[in-house]
Protein backbone atom coordinates (compact mmCIF):
# COMPACT_ATOMS: atom_id res chain seq x y z
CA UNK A 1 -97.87 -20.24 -124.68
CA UNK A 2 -100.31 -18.60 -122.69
CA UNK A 3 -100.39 -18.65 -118.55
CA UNK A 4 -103.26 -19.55 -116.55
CA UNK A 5 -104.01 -17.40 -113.53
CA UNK A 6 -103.31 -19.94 -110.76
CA UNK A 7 -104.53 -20.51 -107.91
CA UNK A 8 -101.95 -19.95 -104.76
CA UNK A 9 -101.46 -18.44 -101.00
CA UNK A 10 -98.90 -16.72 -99.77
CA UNK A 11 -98.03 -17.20 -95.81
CA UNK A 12 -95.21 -15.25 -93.81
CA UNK A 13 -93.44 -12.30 -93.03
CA UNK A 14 -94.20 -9.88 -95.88
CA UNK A 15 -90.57 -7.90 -95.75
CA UNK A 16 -89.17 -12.16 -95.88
CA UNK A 17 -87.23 -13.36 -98.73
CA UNK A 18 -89.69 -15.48 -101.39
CA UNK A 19 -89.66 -19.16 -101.41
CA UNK A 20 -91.68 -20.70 -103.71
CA UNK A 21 -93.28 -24.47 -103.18
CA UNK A 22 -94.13 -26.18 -106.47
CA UNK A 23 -95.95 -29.52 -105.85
CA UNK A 24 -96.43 -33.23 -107.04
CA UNK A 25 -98.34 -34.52 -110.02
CA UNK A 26 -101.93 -35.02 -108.85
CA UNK A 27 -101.57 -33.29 -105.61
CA UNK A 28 -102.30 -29.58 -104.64
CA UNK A 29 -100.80 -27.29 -102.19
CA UNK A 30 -101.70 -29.01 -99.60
CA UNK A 31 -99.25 -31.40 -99.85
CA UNK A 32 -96.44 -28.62 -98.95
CA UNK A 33 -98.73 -28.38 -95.58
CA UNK A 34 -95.47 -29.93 -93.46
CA UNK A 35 -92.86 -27.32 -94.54
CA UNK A 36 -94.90 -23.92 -94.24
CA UNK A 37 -94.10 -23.52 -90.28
CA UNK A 38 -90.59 -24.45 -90.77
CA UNK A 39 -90.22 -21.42 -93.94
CA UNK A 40 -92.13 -18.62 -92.29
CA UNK A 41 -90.88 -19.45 -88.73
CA UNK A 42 -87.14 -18.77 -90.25
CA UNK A 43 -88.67 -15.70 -91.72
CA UNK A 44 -89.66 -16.62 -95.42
CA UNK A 45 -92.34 -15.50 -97.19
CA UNK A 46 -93.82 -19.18 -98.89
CA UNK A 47 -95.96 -18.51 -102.17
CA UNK A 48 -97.21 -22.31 -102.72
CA UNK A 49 -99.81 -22.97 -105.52
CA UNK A 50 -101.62 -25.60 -107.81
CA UNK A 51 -100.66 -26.46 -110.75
CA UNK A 52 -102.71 -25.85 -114.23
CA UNK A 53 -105.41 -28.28 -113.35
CA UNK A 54 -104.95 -29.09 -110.60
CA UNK A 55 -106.70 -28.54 -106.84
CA UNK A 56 -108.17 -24.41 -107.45
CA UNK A 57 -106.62 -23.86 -110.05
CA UNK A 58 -108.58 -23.38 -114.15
CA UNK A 59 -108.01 -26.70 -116.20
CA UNK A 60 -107.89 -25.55 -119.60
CA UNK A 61 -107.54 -28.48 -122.67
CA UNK A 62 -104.30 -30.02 -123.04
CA UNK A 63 -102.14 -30.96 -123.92
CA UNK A 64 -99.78 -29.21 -121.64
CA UNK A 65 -95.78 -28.62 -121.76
CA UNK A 66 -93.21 -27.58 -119.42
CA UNK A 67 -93.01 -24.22 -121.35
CA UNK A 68 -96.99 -23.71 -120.00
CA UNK A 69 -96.51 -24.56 -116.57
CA UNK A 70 -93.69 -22.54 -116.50
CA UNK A 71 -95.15 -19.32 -117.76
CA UNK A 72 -97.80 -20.16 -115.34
CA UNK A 73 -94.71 -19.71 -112.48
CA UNK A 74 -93.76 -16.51 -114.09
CA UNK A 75 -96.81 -14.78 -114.48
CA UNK A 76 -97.59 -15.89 -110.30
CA UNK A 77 -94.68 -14.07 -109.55
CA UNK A 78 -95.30 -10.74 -111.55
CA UNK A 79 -98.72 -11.16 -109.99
CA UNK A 80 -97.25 -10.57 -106.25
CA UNK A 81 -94.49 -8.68 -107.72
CA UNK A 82 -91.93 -10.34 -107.23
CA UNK A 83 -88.73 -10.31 -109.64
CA UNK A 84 -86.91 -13.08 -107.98
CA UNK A 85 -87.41 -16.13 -105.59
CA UNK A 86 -86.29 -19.43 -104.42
CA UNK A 87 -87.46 -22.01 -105.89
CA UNK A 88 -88.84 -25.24 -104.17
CA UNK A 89 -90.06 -28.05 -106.49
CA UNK A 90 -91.04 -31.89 -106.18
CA UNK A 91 -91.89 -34.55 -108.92
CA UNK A 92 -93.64 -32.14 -111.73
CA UNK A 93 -92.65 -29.15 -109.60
CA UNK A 94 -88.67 -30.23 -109.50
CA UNK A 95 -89.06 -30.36 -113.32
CA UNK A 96 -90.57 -26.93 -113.78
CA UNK A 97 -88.16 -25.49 -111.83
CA UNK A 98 -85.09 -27.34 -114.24
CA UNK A 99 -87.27 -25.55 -116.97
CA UNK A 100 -87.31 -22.50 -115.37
CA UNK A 101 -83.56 -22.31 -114.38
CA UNK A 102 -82.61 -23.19 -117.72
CA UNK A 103 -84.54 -20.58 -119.76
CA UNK A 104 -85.46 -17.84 -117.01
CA UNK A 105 -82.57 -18.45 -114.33
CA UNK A 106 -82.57 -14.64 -113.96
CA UNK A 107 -86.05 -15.39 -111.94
CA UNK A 108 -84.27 -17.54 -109.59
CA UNK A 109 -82.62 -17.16 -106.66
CA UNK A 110 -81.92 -20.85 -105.27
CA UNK A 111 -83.31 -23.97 -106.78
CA UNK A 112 -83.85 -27.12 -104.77
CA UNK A 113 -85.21 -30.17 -106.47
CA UNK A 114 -87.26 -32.63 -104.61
CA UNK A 115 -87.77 -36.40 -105.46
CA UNK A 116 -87.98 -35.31 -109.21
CA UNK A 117 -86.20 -36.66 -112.89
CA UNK A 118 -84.68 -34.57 -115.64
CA UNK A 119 -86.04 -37.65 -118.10
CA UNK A 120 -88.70 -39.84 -116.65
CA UNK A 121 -90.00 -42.57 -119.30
CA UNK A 122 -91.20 -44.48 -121.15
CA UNK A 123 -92.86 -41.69 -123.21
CA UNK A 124 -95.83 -44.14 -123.80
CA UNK A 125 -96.11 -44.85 -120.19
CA UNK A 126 -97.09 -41.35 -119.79
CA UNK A 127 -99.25 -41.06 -122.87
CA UNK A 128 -100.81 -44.39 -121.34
CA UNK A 129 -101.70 -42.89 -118.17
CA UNK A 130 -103.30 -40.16 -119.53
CA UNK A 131 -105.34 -42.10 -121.59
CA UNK A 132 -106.81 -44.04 -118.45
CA UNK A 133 -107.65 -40.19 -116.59
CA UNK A 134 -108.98 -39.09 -119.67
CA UNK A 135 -111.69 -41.97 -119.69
CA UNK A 136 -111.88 -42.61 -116.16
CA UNK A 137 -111.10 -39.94 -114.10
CA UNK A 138 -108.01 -39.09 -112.23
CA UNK A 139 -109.97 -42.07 -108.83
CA UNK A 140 -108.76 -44.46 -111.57
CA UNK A 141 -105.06 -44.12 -110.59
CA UNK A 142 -105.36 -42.52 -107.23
CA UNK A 143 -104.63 -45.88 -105.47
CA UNK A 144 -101.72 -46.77 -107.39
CA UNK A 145 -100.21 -42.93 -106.81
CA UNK A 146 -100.28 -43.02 -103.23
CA UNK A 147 -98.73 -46.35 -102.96
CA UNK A 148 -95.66 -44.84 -104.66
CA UNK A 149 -95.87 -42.09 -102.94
CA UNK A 150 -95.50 -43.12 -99.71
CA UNK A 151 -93.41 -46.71 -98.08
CA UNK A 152 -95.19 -49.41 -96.95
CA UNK A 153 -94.46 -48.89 -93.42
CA UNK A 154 -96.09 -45.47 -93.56
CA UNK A 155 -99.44 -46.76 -95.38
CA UNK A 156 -99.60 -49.03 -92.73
CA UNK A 157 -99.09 -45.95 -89.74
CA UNK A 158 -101.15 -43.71 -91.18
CA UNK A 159 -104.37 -45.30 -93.15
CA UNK A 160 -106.34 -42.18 -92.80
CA UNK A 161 -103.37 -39.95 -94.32
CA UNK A 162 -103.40 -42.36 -96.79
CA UNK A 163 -106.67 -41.78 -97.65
CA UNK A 164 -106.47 -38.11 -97.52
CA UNK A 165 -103.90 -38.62 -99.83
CA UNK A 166 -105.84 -40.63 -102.08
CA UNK A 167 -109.01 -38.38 -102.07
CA UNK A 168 -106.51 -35.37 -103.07
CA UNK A 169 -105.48 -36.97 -106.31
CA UNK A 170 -108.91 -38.54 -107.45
CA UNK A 171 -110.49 -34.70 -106.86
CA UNK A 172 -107.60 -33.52 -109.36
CA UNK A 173 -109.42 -32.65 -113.13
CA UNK A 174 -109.17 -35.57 -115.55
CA UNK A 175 -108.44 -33.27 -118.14
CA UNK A 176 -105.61 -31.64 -115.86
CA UNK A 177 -103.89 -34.43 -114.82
CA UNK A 178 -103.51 -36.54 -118.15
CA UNK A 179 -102.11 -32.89 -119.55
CA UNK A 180 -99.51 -32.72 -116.83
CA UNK A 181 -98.52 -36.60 -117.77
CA UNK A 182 -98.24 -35.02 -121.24
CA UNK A 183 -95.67 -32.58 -120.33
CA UNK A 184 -93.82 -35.28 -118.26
CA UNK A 185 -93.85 -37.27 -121.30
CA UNK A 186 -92.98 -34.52 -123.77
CA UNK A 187 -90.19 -32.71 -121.61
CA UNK A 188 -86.78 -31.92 -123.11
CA UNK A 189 -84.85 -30.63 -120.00
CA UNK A 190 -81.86 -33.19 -119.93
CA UNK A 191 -79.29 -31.21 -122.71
CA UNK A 192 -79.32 -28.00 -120.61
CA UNK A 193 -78.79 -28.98 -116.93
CA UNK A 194 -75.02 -27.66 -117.34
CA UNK A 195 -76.54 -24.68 -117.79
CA UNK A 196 -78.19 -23.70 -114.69
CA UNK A 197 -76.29 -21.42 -112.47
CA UNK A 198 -79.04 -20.93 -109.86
CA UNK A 199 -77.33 -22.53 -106.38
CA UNK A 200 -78.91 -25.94 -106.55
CA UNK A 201 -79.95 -28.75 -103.53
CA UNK A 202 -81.25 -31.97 -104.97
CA UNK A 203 -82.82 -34.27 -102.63
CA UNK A 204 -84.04 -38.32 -103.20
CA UNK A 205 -85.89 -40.20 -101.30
CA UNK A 206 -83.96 -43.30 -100.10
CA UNK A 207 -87.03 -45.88 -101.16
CA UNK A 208 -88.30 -43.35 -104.09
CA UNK A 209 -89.97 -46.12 -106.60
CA UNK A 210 -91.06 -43.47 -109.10
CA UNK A 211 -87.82 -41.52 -109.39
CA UNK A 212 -85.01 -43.38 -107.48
CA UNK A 213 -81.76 -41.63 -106.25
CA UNK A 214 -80.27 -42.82 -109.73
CA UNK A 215 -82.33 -39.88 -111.08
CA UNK A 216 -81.15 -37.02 -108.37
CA UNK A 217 -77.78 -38.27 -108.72
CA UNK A 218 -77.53 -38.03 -112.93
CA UNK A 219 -79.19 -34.38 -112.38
CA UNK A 220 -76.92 -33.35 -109.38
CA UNK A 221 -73.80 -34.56 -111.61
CA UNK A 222 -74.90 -32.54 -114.34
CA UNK A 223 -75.45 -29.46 -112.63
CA UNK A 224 -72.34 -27.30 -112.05
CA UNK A 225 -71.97 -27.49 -108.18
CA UNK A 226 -75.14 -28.83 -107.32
CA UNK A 227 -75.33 -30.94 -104.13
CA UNK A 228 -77.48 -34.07 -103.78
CA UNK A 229 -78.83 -35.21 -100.31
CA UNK A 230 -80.70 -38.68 -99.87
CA UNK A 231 -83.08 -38.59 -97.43
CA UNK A 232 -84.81 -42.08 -95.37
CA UNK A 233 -87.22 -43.25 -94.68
CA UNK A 234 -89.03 -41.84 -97.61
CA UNK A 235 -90.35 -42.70 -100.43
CA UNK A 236 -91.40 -40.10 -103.48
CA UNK A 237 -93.41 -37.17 -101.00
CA UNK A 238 -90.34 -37.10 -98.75
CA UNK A 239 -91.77 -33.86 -97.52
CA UNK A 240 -94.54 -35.77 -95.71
CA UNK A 241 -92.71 -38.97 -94.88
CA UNK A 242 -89.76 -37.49 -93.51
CA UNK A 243 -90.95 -33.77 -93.11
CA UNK A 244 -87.95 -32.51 -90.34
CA UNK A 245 -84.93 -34.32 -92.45
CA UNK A 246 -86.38 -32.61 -95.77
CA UNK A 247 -86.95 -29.24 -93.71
CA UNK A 248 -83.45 -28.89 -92.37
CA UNK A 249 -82.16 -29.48 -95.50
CA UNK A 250 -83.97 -26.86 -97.48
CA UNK A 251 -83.54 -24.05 -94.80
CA UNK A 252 -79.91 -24.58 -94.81
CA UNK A 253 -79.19 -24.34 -98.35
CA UNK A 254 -81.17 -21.04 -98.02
CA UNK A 255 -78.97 -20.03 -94.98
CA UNK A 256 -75.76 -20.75 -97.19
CA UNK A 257 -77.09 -18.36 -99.87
């Protein structure tokens, strides 16, 4: 297990405590674009970044694993030095940060999860969608992403979102993304959720089609005193669809702390 270098930004009051924003499957970190204001305006310092091959960031050969994109977290934050932060993740990024709270929990301060699954099959699902990048690019499935990323009634608001959207996943390296899907598809996070003692927020969207409530709800049971929120209208980038909800939620779970 070796971590890649990422690339990330850091925004805020320097003296603020850490949050870090850890993004979507085939997006960079742009997508965390509607929650940056809200964080450093309340006086955090955000550290967002791209995943291993993804937006900036190197692409090296998968397959990739949770472990990897993890270290990858780990290694960002001795790189700024910091020892601890909160921890912001949605989709891919919720599941690092289950990884991370299970194995390196001393690195976190708060964990809220985002729209994300502790066990999101069928394994061969994943291993097919990789398949498709591999030989096609990551265009070949950028439609199809954004239409679960987003409900209906937003597509039809917002048509050139949508297509910034779209543009952001198709740019993402083939080799990148179908590694991600291999982590997803490989991940063993489930057995350990009782585990976690970082304060945890989970959040679903309302009309999530890739990982419904169901999901937030089985990983808000299983962690001790974890609290799950669902937020609507939204479907799986609540952060975008329903950017003040999401927002006030986050801040106050960091106000609690």
């Amino acid at each position: 297990m070796t971590a890649v270098a990422v690339h990330y930004m850091v925004e805020g009051d320097k003296d603020g405590e850490l949050v870090v924003l850890s993004g979507s499957l085939g997006s960079d970190l742009r997508m965390w674009d509607p929650q940056v204001r809200a964080l450093t305006g309340a006086g955090y310092r955000v550290l967002r970044y791209d995943h291993r091959g993804h937006g900036q960031s190197p692409a090296p050969a998968g397959p990739y694993t949770l472990a990897d994109l993890s270290a990858d977290v780990s290694e960002l934050l001795d790189r700024v030095g910091a020892r601890q932060a909160h921890f912001v993740g949605l989709s891919l990024g919720g599941m690092v940060g289950m990884w991370l709270a299970e194995r390196a929990g001393h690195r976190l301060r708060s964990l809220t999860l985002c729209c994300t699954s502790a066990n999101l099959g069928p394994a061969n699902g994943w291993a097919e969608r990789a398949a498709t990048v591999r030989a096609h690019g990551a265009q070949a499935v950028s439609t199809g992403v954004v239409e679960r990323w987003f409900t209906p009634q937003w597509r039809a608001a917002s048509p050139q979102q949508v297509g910034y959207y779209e543009a952001m996943v198709a740019a993402t390296s083939a080799e990148g993304y179908a590694a991600c899907c291999e982590a997803i598809q490989t991940m063993d996070i489930c057995s350990e959720l009782p585990s976690i003692s970082a304060p945890t927020l989970v959040i679903a969207g309302a009309d999530d089609p890739a990982t419904p409530p169901e999901h937030g709800r089985h990983i808000a049971t299983a962690i001790p005193a974890a609290r799950l929120e669902i937020v609507a209208p939204a479907a799986h980038l609540a952060n975008i669809e329903s950017p003040r909800e999401l927002n006030q939620l986050i801040l106050a779970h960091l106000s609690d702390l």
